[in-house]
Protein backbone atom coordinates (compact mmCIF):
# COMPACT_ATOMS: atom_id res chain seq x y z
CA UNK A 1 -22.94 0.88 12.37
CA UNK A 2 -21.78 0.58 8.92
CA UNK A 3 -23.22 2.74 6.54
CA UNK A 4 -24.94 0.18 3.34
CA UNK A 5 -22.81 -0.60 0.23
CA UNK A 6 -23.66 2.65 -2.46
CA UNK A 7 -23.59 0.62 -5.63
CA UNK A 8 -23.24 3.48 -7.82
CA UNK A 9 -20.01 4.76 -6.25
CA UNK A 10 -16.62 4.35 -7.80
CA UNK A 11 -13.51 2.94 -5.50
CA UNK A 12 -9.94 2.77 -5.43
CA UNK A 13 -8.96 0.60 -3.01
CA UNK A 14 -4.90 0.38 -2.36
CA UNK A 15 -3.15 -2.27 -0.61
CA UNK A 16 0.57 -1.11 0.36
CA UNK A 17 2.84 -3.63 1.06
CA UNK A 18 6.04 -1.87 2.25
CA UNK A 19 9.47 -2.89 0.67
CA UNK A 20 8.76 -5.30 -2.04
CA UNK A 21 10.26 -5.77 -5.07
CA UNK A 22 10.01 -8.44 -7.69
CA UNK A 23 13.41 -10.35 -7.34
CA UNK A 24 14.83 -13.51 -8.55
CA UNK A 25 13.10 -16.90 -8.74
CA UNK A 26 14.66 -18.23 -6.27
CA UNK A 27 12.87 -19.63 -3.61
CA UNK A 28 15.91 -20.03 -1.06
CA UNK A 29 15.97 -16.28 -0.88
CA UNK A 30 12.60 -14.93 -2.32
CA UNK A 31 9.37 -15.62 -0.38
CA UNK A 32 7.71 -14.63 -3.37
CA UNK A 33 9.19 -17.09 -5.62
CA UNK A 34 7.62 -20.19 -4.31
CA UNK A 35 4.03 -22.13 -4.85
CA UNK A 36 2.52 -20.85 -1.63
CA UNK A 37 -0.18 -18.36 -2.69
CA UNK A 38 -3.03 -20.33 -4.58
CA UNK A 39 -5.30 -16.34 -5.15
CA UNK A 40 -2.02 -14.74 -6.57
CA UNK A 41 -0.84 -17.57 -8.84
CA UNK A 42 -4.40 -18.15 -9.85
CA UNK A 43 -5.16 -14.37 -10.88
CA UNK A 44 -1.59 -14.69 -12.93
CA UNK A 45 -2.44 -17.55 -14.59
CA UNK A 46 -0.23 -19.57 -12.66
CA UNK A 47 2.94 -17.18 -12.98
CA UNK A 48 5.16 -16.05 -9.75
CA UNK A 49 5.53 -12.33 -8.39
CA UNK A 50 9.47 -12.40 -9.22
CA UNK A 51 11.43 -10.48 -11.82
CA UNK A 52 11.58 -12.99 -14.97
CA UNK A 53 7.37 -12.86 -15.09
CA UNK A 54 8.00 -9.09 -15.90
CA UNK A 55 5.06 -7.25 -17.07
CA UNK A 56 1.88 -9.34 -17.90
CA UNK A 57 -1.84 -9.09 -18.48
CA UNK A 58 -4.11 -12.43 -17.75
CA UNK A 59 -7.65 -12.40 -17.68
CA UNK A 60 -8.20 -10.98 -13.98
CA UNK A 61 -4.64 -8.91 -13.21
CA UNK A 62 -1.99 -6.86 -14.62
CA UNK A 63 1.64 -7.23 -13.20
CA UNK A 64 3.80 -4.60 -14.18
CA UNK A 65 7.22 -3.58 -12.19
CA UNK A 66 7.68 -0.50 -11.18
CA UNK A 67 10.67 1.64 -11.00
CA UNK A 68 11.14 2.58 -7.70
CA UNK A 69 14.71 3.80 -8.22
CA UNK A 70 13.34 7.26 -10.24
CA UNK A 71 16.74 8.19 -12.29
CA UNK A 72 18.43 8.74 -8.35
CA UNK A 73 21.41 6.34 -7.30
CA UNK A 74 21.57 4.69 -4.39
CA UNK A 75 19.16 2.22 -2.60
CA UNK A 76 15.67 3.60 -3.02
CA UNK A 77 14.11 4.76 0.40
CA UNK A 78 10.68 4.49 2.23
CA UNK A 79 10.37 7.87 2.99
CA UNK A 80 11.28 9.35 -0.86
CA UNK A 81 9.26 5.89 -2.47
CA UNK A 82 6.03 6.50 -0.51
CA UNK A 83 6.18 10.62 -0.93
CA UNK A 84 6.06 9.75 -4.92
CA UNK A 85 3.41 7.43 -4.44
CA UNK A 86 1.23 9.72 -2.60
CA UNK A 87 1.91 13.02 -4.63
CA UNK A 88 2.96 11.98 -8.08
CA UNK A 89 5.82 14.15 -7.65
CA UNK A 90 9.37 12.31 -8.17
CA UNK A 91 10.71 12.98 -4.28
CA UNK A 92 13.89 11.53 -5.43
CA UNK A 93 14.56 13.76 -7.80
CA UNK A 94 12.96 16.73 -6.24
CA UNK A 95 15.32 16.29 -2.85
CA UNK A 96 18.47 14.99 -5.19
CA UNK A 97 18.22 11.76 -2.86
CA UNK A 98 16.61 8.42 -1.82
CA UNK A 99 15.67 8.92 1.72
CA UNK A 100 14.16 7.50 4.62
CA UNK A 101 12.48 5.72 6.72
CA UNK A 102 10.59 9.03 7.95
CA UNK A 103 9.84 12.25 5.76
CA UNK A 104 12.00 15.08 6.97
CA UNK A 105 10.50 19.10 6.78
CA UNK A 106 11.55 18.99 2.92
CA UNK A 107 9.09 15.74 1.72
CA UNK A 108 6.76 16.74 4.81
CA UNK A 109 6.37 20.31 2.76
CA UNK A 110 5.34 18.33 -0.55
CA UNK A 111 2.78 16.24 0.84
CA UNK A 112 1.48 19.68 2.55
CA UNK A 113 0.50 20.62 -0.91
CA UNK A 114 0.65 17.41 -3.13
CA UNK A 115 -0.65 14.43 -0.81
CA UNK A 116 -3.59 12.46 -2.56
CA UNK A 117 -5.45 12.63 0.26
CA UNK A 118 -5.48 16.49 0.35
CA UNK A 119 -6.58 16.50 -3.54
CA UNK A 120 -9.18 14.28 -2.73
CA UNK A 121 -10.66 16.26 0.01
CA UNK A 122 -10.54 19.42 -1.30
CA UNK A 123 -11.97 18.05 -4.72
CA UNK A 124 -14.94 16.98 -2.64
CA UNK A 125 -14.01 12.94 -2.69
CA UNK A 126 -13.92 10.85 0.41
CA UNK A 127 -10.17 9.10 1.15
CA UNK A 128 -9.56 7.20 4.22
CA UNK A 129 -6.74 5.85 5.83
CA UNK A 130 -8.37 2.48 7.68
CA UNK A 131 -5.28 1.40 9.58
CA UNK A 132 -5.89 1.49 13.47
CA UNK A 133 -3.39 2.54 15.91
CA UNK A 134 -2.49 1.48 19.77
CA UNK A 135 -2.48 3.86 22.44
CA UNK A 136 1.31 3.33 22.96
CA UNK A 137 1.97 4.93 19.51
CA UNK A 138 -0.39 8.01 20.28
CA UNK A 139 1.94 8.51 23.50
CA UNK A 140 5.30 7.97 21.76
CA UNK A 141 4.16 10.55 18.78
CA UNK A 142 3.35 13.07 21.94
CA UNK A 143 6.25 12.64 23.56
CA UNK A 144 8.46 13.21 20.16
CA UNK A 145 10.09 9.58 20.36
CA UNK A 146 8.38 9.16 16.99
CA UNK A 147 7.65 11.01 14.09
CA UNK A 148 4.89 10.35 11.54
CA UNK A 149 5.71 8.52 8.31
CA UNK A 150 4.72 9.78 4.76
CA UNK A 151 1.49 7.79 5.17
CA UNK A 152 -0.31 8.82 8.34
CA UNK A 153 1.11 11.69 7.77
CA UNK A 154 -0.68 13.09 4.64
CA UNK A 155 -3.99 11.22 5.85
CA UNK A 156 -3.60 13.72 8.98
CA UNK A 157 -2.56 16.21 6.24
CA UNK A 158 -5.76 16.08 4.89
CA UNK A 159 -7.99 16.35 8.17
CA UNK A 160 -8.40 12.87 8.79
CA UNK A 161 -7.91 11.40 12.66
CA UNK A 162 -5.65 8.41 12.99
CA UNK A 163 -7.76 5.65 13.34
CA UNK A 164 -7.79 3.87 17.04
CA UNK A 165 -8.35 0.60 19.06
CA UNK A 166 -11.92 2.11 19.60
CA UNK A 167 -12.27 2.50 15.49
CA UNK A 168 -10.67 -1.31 15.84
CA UNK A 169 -13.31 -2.37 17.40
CA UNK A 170 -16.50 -0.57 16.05
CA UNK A 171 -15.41 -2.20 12.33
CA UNK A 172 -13.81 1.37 11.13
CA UNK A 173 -10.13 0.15 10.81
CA UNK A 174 -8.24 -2.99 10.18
CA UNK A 175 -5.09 -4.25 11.90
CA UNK A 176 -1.91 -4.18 9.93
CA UNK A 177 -1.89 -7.87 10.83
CA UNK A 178 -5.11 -8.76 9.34
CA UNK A 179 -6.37 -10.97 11.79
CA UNK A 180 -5.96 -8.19 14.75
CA UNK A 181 -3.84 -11.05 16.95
CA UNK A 182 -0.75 -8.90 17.62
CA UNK A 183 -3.36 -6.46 19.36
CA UNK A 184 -3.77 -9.55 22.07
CA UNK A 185 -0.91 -11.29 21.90
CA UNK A 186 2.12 -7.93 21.66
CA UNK A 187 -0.27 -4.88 22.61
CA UNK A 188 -1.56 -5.60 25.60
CA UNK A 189 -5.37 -5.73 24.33
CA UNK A 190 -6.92 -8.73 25.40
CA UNK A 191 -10.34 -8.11 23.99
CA UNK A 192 -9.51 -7.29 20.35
CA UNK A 193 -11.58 -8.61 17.56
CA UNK A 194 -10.13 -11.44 16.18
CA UNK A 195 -10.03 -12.21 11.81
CA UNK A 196 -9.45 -14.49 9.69
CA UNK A 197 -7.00 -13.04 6.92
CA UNK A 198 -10.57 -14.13 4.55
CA UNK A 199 -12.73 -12.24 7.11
CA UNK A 200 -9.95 -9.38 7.14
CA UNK A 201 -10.75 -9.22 3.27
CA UNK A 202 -14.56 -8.85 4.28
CA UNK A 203 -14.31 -6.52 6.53
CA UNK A 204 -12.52 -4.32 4.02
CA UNK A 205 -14.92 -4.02 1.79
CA UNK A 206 -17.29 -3.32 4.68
CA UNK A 207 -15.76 -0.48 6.04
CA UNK A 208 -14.96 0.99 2.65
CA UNK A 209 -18.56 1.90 2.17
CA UNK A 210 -18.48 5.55 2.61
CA UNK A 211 -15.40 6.05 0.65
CA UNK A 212 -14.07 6.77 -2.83
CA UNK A 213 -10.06 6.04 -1.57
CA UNK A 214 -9.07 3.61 0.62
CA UNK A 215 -5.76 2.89 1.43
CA UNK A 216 -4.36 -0.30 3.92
CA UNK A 217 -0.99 0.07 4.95
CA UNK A 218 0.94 -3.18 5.38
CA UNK A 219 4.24 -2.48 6.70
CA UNK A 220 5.25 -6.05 8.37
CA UNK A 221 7.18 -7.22 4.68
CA UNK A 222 9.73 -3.73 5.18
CA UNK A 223 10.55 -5.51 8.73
CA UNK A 224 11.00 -8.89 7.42
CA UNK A 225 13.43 -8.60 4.58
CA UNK A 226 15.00 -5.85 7.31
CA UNK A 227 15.70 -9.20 9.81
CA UNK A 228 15.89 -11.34 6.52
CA UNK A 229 12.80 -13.40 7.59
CA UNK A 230 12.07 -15.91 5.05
CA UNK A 231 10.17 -17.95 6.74
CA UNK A 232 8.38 -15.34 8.41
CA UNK A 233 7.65 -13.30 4.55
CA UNK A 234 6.31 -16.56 3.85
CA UNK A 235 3.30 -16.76 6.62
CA UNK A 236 2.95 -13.12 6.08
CA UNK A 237 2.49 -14.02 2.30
CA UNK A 238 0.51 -16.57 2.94
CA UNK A 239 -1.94 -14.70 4.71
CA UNK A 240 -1.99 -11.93 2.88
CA UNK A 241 -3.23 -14.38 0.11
CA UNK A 242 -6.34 -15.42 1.83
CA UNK A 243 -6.96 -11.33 2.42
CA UNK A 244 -6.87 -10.98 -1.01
CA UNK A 245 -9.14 -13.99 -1.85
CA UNK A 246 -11.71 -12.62 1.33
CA UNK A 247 -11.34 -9.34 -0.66
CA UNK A 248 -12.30 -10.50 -3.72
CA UNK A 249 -14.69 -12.51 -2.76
CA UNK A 250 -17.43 -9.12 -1.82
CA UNK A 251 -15.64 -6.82 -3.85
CA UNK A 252 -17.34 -4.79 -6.65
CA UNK A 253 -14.90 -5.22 -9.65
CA UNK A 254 -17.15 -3.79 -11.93
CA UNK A 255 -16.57 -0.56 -10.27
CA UNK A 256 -13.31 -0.48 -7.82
CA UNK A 257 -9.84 -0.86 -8.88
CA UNK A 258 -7.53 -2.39 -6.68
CA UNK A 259 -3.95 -1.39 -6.68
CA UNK A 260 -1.50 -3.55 -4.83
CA UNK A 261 1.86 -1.81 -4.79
CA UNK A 262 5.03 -0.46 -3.14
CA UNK A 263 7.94 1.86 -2.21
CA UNK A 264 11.03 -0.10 -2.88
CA UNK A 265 12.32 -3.82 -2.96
CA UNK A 266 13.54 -5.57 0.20
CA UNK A 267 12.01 -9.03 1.61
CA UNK A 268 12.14 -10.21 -1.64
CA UNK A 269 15.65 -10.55 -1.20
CA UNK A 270 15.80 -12.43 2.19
CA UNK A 271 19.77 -12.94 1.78
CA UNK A 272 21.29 -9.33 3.24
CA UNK A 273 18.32 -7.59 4.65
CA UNK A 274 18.88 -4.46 3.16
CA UNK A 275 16.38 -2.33 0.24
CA UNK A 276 16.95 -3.49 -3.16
CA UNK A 277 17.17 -1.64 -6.29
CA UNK A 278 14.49 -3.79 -7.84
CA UNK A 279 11.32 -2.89 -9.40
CA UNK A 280 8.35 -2.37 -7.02
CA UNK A 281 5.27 -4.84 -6.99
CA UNK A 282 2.63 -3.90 -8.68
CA UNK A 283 -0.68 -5.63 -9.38
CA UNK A 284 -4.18 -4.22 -10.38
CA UNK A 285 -7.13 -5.97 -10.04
CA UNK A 286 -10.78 -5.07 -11.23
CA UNK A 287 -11.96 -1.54 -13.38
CA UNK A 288 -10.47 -0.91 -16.28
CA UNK A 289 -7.30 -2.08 -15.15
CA UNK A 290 -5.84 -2.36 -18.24
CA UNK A 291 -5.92 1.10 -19.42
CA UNK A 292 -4.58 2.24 -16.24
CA UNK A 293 -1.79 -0.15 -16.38
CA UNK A 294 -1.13 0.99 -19.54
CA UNK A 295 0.09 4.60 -18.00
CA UNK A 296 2.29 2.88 -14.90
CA UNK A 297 6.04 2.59 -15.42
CA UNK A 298 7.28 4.44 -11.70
CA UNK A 299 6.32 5.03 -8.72
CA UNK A 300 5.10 8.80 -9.79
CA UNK A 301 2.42 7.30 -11.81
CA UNK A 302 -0.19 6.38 -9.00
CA UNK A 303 -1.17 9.42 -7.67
CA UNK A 304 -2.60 10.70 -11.72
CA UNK A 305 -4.38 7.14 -11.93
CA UNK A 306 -6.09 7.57 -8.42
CA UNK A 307 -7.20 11.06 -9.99
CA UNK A 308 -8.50 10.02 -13.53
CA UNK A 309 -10.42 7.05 -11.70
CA UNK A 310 -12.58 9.02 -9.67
CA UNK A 311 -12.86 11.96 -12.05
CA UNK A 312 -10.64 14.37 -10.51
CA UNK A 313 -8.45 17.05 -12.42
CA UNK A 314 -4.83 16.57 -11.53
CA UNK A 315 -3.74 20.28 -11.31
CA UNK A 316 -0.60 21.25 -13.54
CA UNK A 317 1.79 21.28 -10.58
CA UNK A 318 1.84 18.15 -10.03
CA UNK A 319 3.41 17.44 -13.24
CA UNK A 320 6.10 20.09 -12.87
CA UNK A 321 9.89 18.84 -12.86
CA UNK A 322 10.62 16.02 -10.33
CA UNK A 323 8.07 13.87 -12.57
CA UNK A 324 9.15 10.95 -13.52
């Protein structure tokens, strides 16, 4: 059972949409560049999520690219990219490399002591990882055919459980999908609750109840600019659009800020299906997002935001050299 909406408590709520950048407007090559999304180009005043918009402030958002290459050549990386998101630490620059896809014992070490999720808990705050997991996964982690990525890996970090189909169904996670299909249709569970990408949106704000951090991890847009997928970035778009609008629909601006954001550019370049050295996506919707905005030029930046926001200290490591 869901616990009731606490009116009084403040939310960060971040969306992570894995490997985009703002690229060219150009809608032969970038998903992002064409007239698809009616909740995006409506919060943006009828502007696209490509590079030429460049940083903007309208009436409900605040665009600003992000640098995702932190002062390191080279294509950025997921596993570097997401580390700096999730510490505030410049990974980059603290391992002398982009790298990726997985954190090796080096990045693993600085989320041990740096992970947002760990600051949170120990500062008394609630964060939650709400993506839900199959079975299949749990057996290939076991069996050391997979290793965590930065992601589930600090949420575990920080005590948390990786969330299941049984959390799936009970309401408590959300399917990196949205609509929970590919758990019928690809995993092998017939009985799966079934979304709307609007419901999806919902149900977010329903299960963020108990929470002060949430954060969604949508990793389908790495995979698609990886097969170059433009068609495919397009439905996932698409939907992802109608989350957004479910989302805003229920959500309590007056008191959550929603960060939408990155680890490196890739589907929006659907014409080699490699990373790009673009900036990162970044939107933020609702409190005082334009203060916060005001502080965000890389990928280090997040992790101090999430902090301030809910009133935590950030200690004095954390902005020790490797900071952007």
């Amino acid at each position: 059972m869901m616990q009731p909406m606490d009116s009084e408590r403040r939310r960060v709520i971040l969306l992570f949409l894995d490997g985009v950048g703002l690229g060219e407007d150009d809608p032969a090559i970038n998903p992002l560049a064409g007239d698809a999304y009616p909740t995006l180009r409506a919060l943006l005043d009828g502007r696209r999520l490509v590079a030429q918009t460049g940083r903007l402030s309208t009436a409900d958002a605040e665009l600003i690219p992000t640098d995702a290459a932190l002062g390191v050549p080279g294509r950025p990386q997921s596993a570097t990219g997401q580390a700096t998101l999730l510490t505030g630490v410049n990974a980059a620059q603290h391992l002398g490399e982009h790298y990726g896809p997985r954190p090796d014992a080096r990045l693993r070490a600085l989320l041990d002591e740096h992970s947002i999720f760990l600051r949170l808990s120990q500062a008394g705050r609630s964060p939650y990882f709400c993506n839900a997991y199959p079975q299949r996964y749990f057996d290939a982690i076991r069996r050391g055919r997979r290793l965590l990525s930065a992601i589930p890996y600090a949420a575990v970090v920080a005590g948390q459980a990786l969330l299941t189909y049984e959390d799936l169904c009970a309401g408590r996670a959300l399917s990196a999908d949205f609509t929970g299909e590919g758990w019928r249709s690809e995993l092998g569970y017939p009985d799966a609750p079934i979304y709307s990408p609007r419901e999806a949106g919902h149900a977010l704000w329903r299960l963020s109840a108990p929470y002060d951090f949430v954060f969604f991890e949508l990793w389908q847009t790495d995979l698609l600019g990886h097969a170059a997928d433009r068609q495919g970035a397009i439905a996932f778009f698409q939907r992802f659009d109608a989350f957004l609008a479910g989302l805003l629909e229920v959500v309590d601006l007056a008191r959550t800020l929603i960060i939408v954001t990155s680890d490196h550019g890739n589907v929006e370049d659907c014409s080699h299906g490699k990373h790009t050295a673009n900036p990162a996506l970044t939107l933020l919707l609702g409190a005082e997002r334009q203060m916060h905005a005001a502080s965000i030029s890389s990928l280090a930046d997040f992790a101090p935001i999430i902090l301030r926001f809910l009133g935590v200290p950030e200690p004095e490591t954390t902005r020790s050299p490797g900071k952007a």
